[in-house]
N, C-alpha and C. Protein backbone atom coordinates (compact mmCIF):
# COMPACT_ATOMS: atom_id res chain seq x y z
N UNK A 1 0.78 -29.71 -55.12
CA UNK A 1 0.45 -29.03 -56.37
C UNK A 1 1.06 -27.64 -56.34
N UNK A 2 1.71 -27.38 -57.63
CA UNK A 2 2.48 -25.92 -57.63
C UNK A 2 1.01 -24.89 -57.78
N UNK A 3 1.65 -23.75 -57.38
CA UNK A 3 0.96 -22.46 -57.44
C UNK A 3 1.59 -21.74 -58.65
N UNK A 4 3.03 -22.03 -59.22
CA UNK A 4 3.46 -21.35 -59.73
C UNK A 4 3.03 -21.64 -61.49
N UNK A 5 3.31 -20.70 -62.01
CA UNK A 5 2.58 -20.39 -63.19
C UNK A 5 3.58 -20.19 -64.71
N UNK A 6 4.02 -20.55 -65.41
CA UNK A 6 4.73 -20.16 -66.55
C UNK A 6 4.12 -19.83 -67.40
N UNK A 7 4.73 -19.14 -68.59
CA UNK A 7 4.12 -18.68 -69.96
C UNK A 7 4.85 -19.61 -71.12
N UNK A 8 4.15 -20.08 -71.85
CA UNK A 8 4.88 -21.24 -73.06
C UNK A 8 4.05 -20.41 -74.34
N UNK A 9 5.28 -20.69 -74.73
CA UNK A 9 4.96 -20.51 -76.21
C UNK A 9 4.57 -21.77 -77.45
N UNK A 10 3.45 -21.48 -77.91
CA UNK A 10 3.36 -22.66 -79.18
C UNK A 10 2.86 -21.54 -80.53
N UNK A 11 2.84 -22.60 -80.80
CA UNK A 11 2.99 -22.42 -82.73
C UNK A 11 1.51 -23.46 -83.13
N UNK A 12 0.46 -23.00 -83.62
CA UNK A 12 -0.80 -23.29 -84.13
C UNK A 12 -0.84 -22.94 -85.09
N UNK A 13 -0.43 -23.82 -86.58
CA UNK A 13 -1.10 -22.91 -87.84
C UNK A 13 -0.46 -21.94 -88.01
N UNK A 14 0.62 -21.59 -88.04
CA UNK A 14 1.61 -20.16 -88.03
C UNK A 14 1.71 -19.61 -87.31
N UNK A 15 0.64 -19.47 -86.15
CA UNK A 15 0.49 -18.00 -85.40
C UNK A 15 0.89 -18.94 -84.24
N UNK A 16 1.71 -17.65 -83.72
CA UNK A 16 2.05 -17.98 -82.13
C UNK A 16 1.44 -17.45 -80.98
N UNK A 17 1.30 -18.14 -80.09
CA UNK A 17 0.42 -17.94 -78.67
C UNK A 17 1.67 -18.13 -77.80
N UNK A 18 0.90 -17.14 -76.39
CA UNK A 18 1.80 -17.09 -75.29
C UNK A 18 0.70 -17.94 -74.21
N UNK A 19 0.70 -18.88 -73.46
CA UNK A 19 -0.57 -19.38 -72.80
C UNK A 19 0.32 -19.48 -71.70
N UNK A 20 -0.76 -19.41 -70.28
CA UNK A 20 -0.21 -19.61 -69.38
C UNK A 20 -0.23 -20.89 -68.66
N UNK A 21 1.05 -21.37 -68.19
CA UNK A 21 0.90 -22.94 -67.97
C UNK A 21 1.60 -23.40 -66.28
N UNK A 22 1.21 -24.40 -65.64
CA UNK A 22 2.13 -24.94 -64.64
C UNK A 22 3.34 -25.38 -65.02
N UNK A 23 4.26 -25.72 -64.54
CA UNK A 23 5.58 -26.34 -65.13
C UNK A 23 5.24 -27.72 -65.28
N UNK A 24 4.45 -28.61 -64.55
CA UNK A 24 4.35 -29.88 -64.64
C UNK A 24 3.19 -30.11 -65.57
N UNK A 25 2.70 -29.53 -66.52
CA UNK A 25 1.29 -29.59 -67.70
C UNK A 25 2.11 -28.89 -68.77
N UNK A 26 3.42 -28.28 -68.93
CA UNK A 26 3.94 -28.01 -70.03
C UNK A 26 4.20 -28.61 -70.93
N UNK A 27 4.71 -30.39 -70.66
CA UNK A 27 4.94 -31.04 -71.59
C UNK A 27 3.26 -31.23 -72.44
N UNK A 28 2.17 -31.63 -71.64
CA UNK A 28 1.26 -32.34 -72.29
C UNK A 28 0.50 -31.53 -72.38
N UNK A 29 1.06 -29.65 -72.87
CA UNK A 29 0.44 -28.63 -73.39
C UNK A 29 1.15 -28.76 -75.04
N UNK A 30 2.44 -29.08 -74.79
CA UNK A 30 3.05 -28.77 -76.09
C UNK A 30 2.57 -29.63 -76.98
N UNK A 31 2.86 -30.98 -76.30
CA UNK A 31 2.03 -32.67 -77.05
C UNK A 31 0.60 -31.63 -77.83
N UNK A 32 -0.37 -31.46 -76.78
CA UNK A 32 -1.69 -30.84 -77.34
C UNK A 32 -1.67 -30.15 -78.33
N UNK A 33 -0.94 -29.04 -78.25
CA UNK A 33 -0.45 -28.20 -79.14
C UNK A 33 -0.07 -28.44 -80.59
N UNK A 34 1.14 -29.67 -80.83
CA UNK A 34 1.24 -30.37 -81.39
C UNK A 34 0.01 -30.78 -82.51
N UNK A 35 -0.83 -31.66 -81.52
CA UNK A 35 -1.19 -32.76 -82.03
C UNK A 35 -2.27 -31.86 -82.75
N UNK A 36 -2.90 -30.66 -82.07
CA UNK A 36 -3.89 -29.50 -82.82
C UNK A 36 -3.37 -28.88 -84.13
N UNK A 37 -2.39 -28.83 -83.96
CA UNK A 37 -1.78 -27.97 -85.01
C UNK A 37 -1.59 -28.66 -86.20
N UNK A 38 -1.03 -30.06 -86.04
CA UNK A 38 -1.37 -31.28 -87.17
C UNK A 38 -2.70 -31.28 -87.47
N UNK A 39 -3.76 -31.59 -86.91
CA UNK A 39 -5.11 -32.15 -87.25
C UNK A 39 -5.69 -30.68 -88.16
N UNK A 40 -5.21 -29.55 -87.34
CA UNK A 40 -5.65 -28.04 -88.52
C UNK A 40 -5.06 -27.98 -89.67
N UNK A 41 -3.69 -28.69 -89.76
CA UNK A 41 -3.25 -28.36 -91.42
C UNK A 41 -3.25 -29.47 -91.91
N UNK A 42 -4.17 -30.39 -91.30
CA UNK A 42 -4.51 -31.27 -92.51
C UNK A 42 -6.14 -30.91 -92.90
N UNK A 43 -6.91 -30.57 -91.96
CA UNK A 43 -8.20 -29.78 -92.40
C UNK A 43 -7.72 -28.95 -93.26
N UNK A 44 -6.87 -27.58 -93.22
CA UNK A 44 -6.54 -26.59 -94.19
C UNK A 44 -6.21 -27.42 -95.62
N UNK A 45 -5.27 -28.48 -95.79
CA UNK A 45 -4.48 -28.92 -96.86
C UNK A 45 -5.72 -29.60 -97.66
N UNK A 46 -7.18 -29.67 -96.92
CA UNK A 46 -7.91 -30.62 -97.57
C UNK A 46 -8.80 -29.15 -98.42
N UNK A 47 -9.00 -27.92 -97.72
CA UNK A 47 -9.64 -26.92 -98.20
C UNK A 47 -9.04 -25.72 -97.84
N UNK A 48 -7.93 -25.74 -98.87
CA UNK A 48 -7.06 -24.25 -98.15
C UNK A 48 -8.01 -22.94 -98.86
N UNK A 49 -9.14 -22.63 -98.84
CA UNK A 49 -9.76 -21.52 -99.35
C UNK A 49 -10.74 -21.37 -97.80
N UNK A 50 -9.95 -22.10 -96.60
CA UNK A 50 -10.99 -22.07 -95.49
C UNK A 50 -10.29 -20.77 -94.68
N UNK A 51 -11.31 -19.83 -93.83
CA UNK A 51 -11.20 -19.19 -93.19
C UNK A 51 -9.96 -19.84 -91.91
N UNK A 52 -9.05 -19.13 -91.23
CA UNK A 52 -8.36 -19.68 -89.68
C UNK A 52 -9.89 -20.50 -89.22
N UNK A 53 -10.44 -19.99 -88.66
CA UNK A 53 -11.95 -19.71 -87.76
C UNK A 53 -12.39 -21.15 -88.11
N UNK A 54 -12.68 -21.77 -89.48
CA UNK A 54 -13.32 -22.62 -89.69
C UNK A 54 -12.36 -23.78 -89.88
N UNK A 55 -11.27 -23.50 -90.09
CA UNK A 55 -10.27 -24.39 -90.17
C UNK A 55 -9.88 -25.22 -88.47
N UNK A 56 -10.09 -24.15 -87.62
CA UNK A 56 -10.37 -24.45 -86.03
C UNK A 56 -11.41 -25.43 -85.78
N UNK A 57 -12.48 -24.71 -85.99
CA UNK A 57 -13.75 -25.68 -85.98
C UNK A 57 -13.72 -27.03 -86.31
N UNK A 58 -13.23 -27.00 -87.71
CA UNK A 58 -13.37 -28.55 -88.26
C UNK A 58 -12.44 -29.25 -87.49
N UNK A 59 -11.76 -28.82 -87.53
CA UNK A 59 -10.21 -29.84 -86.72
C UNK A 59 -10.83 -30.11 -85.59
N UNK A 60 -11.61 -29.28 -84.59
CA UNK A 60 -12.13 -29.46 -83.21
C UNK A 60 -13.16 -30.13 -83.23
N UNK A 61 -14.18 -30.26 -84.40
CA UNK A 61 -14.73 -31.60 -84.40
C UNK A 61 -14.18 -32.91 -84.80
N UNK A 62 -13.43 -32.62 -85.20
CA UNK A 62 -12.77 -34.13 -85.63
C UNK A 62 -12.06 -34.94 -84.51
N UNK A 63 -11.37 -33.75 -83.67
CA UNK A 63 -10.73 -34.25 -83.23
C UNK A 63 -11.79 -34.59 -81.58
N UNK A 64 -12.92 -34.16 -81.22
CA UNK A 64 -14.18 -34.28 -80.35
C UNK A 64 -14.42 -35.92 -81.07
N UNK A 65 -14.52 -35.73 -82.61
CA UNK A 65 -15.59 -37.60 -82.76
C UNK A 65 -14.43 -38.13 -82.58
N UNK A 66 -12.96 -37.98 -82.75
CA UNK A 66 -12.27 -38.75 -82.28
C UNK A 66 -12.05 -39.15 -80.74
N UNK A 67 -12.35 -38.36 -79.57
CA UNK A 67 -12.19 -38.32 -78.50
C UNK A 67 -13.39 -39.65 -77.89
N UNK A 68 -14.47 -38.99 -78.50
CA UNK A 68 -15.96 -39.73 -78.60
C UNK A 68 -15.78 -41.12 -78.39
N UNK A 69 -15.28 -41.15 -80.23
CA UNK A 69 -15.51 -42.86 -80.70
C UNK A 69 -14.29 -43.59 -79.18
N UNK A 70 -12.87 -43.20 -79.39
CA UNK A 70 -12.34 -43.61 -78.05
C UNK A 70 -13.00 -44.04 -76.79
N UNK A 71 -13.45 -42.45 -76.53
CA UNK A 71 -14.49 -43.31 -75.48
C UNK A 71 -15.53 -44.45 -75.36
N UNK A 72 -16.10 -44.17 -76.56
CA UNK A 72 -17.33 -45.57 -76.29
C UNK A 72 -16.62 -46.96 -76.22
N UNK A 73 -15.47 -46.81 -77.32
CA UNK A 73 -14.60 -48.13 -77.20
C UNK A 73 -13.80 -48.52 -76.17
N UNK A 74 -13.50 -47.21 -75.17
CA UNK A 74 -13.01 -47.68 -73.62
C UNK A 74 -14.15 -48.43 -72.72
N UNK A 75 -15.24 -47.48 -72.91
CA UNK A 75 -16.91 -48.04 -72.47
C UNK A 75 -17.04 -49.02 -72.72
N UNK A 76 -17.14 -50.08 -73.95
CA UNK A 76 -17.53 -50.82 -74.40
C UNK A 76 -16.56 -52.14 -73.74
N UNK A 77 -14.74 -51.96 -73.99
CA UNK A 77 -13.80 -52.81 -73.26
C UNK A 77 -14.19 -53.17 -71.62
N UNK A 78 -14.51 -51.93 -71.31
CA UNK A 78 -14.82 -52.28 -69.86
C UNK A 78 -15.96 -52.66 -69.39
N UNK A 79 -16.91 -52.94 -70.24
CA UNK A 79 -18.07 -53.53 -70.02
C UNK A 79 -17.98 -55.39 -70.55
N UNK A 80 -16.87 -55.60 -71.42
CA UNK A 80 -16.59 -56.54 -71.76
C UNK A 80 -15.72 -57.53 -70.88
N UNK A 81 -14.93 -56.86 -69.91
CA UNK A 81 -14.13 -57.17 -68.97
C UNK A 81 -15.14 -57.32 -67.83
N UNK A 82 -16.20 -56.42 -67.52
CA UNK A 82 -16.40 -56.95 -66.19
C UNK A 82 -17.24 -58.13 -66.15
N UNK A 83 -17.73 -58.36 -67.50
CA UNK A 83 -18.67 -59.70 -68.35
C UNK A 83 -17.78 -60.82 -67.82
N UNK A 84 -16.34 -60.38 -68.40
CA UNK A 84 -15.23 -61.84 -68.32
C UNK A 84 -14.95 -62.17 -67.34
N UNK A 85 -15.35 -60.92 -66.31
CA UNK A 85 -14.84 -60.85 -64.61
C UNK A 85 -15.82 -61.81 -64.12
N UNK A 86 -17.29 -61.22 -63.79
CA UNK A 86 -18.28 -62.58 -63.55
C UNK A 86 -18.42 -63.57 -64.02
N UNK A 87 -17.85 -64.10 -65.43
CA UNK A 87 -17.82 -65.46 -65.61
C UNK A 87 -16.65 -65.88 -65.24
N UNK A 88 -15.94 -65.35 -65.21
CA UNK A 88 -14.71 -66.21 -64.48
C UNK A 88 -15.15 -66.30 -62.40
N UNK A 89 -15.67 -65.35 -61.99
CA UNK A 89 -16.11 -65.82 -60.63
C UNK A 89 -16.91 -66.89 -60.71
N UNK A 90 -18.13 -66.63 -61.54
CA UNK A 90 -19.03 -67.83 -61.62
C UNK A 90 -18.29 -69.20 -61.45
N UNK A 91 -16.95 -69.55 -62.66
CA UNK A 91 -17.07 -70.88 -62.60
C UNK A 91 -15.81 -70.86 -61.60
N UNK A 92 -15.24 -70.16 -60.48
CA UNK A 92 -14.37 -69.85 -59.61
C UNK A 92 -15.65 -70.82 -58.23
N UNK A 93 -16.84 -69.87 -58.23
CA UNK A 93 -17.87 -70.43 -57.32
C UNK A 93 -17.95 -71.99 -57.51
N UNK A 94 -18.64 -71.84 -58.68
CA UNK A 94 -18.63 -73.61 -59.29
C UNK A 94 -17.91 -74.86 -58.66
N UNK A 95 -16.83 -74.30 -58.98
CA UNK A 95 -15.37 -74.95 -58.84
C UNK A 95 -15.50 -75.94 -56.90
N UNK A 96 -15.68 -74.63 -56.55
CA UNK A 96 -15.77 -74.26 -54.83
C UNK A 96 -16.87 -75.24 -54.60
N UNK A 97 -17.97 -74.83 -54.73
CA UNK A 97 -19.00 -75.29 -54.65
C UNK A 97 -18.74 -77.41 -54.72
N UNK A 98 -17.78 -77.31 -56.05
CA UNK A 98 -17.89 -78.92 -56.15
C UNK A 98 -17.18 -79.37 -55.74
N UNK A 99 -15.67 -78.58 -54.82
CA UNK A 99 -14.79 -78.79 -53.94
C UNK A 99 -15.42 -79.24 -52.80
N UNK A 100 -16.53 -78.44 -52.64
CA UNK A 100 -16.91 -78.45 -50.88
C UNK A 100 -17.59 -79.85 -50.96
N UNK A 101 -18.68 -79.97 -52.30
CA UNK A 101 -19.38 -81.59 -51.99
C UNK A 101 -18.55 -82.53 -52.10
N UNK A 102 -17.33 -82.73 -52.52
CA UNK A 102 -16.55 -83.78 -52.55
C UNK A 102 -15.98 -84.05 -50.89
N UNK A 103 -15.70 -82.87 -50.13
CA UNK A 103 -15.22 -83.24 -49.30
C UNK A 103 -16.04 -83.39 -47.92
N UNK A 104 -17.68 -83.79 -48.34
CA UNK A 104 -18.21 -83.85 -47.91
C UNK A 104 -18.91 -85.53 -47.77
């Protein structure tokens, strides 16, 4: 892991920031950056009489229930998989099980 440190520049909503970054988290600062700066000017474009401040906010909840709902639906896949996992051992056992009395 680097020690070393860069300064990147992005663009949020007009205003530019200097943040300080590793070289290897620069790309998937800018992506972030990006993807913030979309989700705020479409909050703004929906109520451009909004403060910066609140225009932040909303976007940062939206983009939190979006993080959210993702998650439960990763939660939910992987609770569905490990369902498919034990029934597929189950009839894996089964299987075994009626292997062994046959050759018995």
């Amino acid at each position: 892991m680097s020690t070393e440190v860069d300064t990147v520049n992005i663009t949020i909503l007009g205003r530019d920031y200097q943040i300080a970054c590793p070289p290897e988290d620069e790309e998937g600062l800018r992506k972030s950056a990006k993807y913030l700066d979309t989700q705020m000017d479409l909050v703004k474009s929906r109520g451009s009489t909004l403060a910066f401040e609140k225009v932040a906010v909303m976007a940062a909840l939206n983009i939190c229930h979006e993080l959210l709902q993702k998650s439960q639906h990763a939660s939910d896949s992987e609770h569905n998989s490990l369902d498919q996992i034990k029934t597929l051992q189950d009839k894996i056992e089964a299987a075994l099980q009626a292997s062994r009395q046959i050759e018995i």
